[in-house]
C-alpha atoms as a PDB file:
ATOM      1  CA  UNK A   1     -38.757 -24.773  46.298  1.00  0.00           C
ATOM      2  CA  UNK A   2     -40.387 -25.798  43.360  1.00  0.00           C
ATOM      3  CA  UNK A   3     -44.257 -27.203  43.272  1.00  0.00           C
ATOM      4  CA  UNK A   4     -44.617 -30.207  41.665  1.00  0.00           C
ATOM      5  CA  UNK A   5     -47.337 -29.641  39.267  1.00  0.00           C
ATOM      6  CA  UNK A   6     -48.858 -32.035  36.975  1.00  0.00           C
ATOM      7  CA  UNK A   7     -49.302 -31.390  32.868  1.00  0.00           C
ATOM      8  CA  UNK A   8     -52.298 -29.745  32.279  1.00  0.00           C
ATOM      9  CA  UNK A   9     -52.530 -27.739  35.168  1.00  0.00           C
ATOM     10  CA  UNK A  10     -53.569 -23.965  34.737  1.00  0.00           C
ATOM     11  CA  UNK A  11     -52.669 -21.306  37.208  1.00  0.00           C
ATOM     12  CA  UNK A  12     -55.297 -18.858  36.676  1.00  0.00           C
ATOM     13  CA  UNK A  13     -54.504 -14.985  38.149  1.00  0.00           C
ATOM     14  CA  UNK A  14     -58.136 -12.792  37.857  1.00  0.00           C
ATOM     15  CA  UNK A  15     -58.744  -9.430  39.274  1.00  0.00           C
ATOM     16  CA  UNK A  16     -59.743  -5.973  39.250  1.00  0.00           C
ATOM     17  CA  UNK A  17     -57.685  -3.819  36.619  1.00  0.00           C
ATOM     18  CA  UNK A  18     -54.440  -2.218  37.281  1.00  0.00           C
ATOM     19  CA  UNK A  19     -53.856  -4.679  40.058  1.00  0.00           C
ATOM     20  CA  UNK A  20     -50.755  -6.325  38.469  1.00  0.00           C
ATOM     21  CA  UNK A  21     -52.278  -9.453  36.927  1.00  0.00           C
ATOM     22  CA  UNK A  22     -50.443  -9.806  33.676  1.00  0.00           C
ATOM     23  CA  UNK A  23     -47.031  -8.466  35.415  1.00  0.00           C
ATOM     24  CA  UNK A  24     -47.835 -11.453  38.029  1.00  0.00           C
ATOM     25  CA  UNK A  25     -48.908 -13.954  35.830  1.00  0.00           C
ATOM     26  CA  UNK A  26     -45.531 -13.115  33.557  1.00  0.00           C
ATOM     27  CA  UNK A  27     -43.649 -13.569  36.435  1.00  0.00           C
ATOM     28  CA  UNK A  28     -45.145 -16.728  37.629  1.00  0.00           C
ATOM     29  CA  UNK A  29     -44.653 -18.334  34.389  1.00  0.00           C
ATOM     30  CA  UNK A  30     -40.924 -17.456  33.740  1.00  0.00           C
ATOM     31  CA  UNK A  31     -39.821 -18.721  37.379  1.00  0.00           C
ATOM     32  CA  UNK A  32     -41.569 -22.060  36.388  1.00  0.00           C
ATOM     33  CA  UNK A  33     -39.580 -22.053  33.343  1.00  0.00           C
ATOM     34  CA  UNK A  34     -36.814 -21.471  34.918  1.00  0.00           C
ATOM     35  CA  UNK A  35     -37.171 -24.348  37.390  1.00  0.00           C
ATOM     36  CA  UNK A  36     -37.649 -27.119  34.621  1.00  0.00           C
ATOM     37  CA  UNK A  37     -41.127 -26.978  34.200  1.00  0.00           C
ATOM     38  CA  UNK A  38     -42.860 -26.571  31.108  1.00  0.00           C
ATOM     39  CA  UNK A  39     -45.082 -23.119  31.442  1.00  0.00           C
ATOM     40  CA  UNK A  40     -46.911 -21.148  29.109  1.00  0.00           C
ATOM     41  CA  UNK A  41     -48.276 -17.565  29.720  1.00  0.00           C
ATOM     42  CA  UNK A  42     -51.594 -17.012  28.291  1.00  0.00           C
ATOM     43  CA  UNK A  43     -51.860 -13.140  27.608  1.00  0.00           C
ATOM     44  CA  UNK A  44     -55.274 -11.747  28.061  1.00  0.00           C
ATOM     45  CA  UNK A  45     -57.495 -11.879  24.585  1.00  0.00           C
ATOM     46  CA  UNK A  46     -59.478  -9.026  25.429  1.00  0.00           C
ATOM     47  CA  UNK A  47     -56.061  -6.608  25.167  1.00  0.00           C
ATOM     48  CA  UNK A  48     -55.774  -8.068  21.947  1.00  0.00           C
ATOM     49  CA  UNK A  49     -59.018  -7.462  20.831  1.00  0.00           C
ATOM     50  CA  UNK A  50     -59.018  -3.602  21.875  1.00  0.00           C
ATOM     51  CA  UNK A  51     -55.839  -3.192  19.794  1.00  0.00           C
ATOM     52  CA  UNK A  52     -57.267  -4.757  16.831  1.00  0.00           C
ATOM     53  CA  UNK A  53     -60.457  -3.125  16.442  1.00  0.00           C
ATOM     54  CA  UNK A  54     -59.217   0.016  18.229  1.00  0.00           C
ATOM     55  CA  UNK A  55     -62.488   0.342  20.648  1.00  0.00           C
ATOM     56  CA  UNK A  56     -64.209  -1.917  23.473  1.00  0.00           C
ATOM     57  CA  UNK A  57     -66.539  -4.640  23.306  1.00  0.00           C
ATOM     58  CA  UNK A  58     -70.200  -4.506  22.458  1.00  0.00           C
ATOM     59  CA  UNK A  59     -72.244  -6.302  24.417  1.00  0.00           C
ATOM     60  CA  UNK A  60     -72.844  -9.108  21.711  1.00  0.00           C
ATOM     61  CA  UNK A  61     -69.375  -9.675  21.405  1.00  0.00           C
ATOM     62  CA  UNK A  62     -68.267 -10.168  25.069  1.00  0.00           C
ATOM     63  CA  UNK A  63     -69.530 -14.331  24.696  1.00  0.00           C
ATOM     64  CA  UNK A  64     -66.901 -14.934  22.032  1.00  0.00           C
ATOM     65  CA  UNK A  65     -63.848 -13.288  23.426  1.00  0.00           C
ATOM     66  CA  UNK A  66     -64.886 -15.119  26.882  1.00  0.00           C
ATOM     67  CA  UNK A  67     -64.710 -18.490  24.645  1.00  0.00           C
ATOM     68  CA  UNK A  68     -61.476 -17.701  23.003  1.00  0.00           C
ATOM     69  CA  UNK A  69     -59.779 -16.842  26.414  1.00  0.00           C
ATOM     70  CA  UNK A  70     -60.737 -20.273  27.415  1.00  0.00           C
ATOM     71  CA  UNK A  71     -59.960 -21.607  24.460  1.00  0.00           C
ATOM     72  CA  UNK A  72     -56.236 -20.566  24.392  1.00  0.00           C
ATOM     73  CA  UNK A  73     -56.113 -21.427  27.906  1.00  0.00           C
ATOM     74  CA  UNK A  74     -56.719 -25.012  27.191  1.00  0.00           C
ATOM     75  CA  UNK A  75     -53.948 -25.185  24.397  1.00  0.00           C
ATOM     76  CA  UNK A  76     -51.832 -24.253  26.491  1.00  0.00           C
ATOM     77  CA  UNK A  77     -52.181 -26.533  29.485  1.00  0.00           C
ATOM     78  CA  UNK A  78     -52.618 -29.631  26.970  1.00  0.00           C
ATOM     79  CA  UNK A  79     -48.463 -28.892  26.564  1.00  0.00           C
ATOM     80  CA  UNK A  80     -47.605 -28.447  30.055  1.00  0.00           C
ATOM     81  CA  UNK A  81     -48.792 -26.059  32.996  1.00  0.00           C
ATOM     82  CA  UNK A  82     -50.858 -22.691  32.044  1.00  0.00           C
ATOM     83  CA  UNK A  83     -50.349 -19.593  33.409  1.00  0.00           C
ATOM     84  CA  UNK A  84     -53.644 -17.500  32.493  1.00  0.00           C
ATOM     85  CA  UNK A  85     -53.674 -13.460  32.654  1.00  0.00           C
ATOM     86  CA  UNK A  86     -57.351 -13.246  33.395  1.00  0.00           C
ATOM     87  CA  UNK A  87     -59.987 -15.897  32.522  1.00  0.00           C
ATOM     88  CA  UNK A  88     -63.451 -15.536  31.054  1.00  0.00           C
ATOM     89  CA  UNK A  89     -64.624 -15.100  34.920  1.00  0.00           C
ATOM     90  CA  UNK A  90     -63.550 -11.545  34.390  1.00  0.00           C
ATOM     91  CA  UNK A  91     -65.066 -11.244  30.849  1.00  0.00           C
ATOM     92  CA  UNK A  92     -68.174 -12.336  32.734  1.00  0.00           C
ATOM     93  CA  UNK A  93     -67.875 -10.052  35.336  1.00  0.00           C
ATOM     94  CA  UNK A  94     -67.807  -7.056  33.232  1.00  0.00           C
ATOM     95  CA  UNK A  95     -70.599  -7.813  30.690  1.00  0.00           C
ATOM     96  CA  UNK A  96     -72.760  -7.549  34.303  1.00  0.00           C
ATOM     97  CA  UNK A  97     -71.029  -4.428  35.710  1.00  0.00           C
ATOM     98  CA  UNK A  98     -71.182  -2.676  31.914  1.00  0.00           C
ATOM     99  CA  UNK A  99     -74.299  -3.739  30.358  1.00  0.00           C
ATOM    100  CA  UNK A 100     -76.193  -5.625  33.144  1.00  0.00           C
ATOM    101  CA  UNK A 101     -76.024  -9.345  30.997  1.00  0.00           C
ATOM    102  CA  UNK A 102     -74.989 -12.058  33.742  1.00  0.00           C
ATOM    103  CA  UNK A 103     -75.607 -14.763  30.980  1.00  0.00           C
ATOM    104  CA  UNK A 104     -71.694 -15.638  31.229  1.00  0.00           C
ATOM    105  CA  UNK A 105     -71.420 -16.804  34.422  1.00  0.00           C
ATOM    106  CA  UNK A 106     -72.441 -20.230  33.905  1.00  0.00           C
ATOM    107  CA  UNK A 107     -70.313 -21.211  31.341  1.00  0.00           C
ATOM    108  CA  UNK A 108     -67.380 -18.774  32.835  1.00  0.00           C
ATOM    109  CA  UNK A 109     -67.951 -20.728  36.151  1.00  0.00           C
ATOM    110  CA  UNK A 110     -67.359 -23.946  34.935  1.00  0.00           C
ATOM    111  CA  UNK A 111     -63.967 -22.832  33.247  1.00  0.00           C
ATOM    112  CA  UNK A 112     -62.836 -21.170  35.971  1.00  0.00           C
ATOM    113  CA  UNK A 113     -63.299 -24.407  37.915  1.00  0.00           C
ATOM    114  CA  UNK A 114     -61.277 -26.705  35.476  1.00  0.00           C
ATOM    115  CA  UNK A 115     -58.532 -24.089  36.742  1.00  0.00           C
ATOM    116  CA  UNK A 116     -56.209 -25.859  39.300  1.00  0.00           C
ATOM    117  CA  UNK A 117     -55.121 -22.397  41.045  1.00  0.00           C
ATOM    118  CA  UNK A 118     -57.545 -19.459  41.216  1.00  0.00           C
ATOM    119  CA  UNK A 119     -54.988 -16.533  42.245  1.00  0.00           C
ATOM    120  CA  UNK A 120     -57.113 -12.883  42.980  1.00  0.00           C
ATOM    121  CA  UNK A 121     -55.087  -9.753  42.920  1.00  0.00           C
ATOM    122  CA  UNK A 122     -55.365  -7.605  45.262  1.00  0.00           C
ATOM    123  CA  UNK A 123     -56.595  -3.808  45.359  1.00  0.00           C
ATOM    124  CA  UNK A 124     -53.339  -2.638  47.044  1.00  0.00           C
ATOM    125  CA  UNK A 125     -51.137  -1.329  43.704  1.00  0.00           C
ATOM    126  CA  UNK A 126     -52.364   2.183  42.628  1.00  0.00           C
ATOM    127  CA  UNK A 127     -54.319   2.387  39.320  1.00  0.00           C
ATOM    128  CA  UNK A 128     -52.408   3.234  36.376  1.00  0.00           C
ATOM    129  CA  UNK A 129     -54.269   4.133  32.742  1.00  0.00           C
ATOM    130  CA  UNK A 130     -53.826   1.968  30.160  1.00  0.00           C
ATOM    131  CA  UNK A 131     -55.551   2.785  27.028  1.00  0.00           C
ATOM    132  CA  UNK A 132     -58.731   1.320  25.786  1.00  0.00           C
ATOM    133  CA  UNK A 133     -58.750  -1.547  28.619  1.00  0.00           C
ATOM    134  CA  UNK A 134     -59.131   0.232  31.809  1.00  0.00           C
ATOM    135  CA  UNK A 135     -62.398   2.247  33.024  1.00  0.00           C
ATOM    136  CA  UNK A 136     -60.816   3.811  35.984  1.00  0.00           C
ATOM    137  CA  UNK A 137     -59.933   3.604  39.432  1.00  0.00           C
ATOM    138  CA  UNK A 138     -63.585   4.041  40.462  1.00  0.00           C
ATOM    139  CA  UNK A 139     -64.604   0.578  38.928  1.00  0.00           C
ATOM    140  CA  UNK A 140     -62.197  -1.865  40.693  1.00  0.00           C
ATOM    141  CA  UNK A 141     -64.102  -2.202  43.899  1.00  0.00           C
ATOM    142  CA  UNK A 142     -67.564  -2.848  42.469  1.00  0.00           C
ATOM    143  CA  UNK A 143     -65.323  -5.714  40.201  1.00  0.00           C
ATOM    144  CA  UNK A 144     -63.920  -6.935  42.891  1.00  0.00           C
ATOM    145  CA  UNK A 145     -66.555  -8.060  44.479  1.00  0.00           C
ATOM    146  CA  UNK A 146     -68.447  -9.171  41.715  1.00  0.00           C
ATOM    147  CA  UNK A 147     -65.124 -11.459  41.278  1.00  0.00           C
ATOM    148  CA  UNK A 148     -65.397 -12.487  44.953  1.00  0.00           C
ATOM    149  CA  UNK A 149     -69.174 -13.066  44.976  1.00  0.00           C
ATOM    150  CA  UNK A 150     -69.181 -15.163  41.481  1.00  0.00           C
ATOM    151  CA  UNK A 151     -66.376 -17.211  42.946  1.00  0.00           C
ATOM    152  CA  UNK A 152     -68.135 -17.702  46.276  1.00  0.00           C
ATOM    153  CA  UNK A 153     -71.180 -18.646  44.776  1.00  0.00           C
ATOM    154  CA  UNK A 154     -69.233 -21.271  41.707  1.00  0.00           C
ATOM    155  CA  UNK A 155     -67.761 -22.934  44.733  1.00  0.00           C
ATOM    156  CA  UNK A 156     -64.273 -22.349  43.224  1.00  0.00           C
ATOM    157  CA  UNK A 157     -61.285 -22.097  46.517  1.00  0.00           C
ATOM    158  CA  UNK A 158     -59.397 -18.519  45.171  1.00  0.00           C
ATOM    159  CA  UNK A 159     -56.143 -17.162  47.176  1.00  0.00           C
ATOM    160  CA  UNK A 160     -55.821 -13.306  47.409  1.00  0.00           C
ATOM    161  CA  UNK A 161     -52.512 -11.973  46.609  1.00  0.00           C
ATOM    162  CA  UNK A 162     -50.703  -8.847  48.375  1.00  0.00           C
ATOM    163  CA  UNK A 163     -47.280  -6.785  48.035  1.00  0.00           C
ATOM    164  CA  UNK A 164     -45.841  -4.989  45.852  1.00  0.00           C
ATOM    165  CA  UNK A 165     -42.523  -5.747  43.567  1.00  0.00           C
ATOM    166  CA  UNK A 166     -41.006  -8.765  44.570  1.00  0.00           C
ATOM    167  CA  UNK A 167     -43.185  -9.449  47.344  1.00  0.00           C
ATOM    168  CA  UNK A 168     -45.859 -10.178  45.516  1.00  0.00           C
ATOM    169  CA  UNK A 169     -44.294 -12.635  43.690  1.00  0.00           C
ATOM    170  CA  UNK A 170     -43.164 -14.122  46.721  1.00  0.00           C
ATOM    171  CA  UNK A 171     -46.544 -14.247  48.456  1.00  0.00           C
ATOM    172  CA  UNK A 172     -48.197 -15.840  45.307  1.00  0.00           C
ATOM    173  CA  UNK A 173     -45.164 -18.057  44.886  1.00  0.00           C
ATOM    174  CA  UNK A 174     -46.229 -19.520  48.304  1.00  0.00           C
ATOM    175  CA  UNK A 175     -49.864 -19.903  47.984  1.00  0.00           C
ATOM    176  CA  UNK A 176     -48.762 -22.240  44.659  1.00  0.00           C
ATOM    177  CA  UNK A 177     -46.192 -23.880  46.796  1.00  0.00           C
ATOM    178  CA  UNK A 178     -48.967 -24.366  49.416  1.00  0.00           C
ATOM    179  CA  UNK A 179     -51.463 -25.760  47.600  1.00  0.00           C
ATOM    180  CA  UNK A 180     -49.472 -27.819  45.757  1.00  0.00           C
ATOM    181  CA  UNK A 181     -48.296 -29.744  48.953  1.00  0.00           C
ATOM    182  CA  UNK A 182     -51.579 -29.975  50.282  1.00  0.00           C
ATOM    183  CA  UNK A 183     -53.025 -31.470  46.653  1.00  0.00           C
ATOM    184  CA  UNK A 184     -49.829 -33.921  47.010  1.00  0.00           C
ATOM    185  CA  UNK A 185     -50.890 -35.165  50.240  1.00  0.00           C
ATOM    186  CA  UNK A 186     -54.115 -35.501  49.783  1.00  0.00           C
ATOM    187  CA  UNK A 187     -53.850 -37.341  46.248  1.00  0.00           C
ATOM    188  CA  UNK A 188     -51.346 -39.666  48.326  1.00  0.00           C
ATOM    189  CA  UNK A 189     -54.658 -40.265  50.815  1.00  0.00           C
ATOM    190  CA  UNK A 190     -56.999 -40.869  48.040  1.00  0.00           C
ATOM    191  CA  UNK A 191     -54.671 -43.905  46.317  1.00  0.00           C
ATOM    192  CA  UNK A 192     -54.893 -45.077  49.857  1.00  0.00           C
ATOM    193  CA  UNK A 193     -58.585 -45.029  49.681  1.00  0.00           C
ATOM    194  CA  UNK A 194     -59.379 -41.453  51.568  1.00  0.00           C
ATOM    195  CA  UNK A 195     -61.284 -38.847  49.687  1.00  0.00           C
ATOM    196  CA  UNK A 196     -59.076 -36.635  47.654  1.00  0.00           C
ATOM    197  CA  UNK A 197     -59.312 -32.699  48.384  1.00  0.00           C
ATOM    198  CA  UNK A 198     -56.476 -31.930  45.463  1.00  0.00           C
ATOM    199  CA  UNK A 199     -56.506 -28.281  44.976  1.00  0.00           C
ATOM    200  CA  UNK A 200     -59.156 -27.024  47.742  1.00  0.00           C
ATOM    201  CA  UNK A 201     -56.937 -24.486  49.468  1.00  0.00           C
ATOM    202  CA  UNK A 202     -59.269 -21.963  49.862  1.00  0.00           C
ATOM    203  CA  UNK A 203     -57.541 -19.741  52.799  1.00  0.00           C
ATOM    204  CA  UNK A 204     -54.826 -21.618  55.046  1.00  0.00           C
ATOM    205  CA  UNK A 205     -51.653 -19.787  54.987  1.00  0.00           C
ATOM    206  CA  UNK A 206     -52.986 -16.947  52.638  1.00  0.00           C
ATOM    207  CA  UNK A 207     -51.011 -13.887  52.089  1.00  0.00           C
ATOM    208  CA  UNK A 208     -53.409 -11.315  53.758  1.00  0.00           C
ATOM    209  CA  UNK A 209     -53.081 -11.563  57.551  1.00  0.00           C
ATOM    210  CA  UNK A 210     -56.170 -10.271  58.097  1.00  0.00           C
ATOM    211  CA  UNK A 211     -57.618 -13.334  55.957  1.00  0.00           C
ATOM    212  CA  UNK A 212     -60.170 -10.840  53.980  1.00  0.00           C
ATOM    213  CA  UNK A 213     -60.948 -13.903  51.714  1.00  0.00           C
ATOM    214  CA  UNK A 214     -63.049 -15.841  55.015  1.00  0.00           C
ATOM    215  CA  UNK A 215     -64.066 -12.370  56.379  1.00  0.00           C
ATOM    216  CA  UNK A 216     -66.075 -11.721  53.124  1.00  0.00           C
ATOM    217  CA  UNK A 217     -67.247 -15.124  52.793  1.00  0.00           C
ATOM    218  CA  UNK A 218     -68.610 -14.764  56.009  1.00  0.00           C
ATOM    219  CA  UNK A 219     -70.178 -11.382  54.829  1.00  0.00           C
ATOM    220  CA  UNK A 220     -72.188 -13.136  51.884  1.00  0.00           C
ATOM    221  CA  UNK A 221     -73.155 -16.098  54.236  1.00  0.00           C
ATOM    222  CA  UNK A 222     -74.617 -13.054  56.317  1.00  0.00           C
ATOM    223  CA  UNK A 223     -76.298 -11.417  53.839  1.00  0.00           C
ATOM    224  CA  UNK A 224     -77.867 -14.853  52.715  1.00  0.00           C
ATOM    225  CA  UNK A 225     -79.111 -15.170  56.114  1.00  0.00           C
END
């Protein structure tokens, strides 16, 4: 099956490093392409960046390659569907975890929720190195939930994505499928004069059968308590 998604739609895939985001969000795009429908994958600026100037980001510069990520992003869903590797959540979420600035959030919060599909990777690959990007194994919890928590807190609906090879393809393939549905009949309900909930799939039929996504809502919503 195919999801019937409108032009300017972005399918965003964020997470912790080494958890197979750009191999995912490669993936995603060229089965869309396959199927007829105009898809672009937007490659992650920061990776460009590193290789340019051959080192990591000062602090000062993390606001602009945020920008540009969202920038690109944006070109490419004005020609069709997006398929982002990363977003400027994640440029966000670093510039806290590295150098304690959480002035990106606001902006990065508001792109992330222009994002039709907010796709998390899961933790479950094994960390592999990979140059100047990656900080090691040791960091991808503490992102991880600063990913969850921002999202949690920017009201934006996210679906966590398991497996490995193949199956995670599959499993991501049918939270897009899913939510795409759901977004169809609810836009059907709104022309009819019902309240549209397009997009707001934040856990039914998610690929973790433990549903860790509710489970650590329900942990903040504790913790707030």
């Amino acid at each position: 099956m195919t999801p019937r998604l409108p032009p300017g739609c972005v399918i965003a895939v964020i997470g912790a490093e080494s958890t197979g985001k750009t191999e995912l969000a490669r993936a995603i795009a060229a089965r869309l392409q396959a199927r007829g429908t105009t898809a672009t994958f937007v490659g992650e600026y920061l990776r460009e960046w590193c290789d340019r100037e051959a080192r990591t980001p000062r602090p000062h510069e993390q606001a602009a390659i945020a920008d540009e990520q969202t920038r690109r992003i944006a070109v490419a869903a004005a020609g069709g569907v997006a398929v982002a590797d990363t977003t400027a959540l994640m440029t966000a979420v670093y510039s806290e975890l590295l150098f304690g600035d959480s002035s990106l959030y606001d902006a990065a919060l508001a792109a992330q929720r222009r994002c039709t599909i907010t796709l998390l990777t899961a933790l479950d690959l094994p960390w592999v190195a990979d140059g100047l990007q990656r900080d090691g194994p040791h960091v991808r919890e503490p992102v991880d939930a600063l990913v969850r928590a921002a999202l949690t807190r920017g009201g934006v609906p996210y679906t966590v994505v398991h497996g490995s090879g193949p199956d995670r393809l599959a499993n991501a393939w049918n939270a897009i499928n899913s939510i795409a549905e759901r977004a169809e009949r609810t836009g059907a309900a709104s022309r009819k004069g019902t309240e549209s909930q397009a997009w707001n799939w934040p856990c039914e039929k998610c690929s973790d059968p433990d549903c860790e996504h509710r489970l650590f809502t329900d942990l903040l919503s504790g913790r707030k308590g």
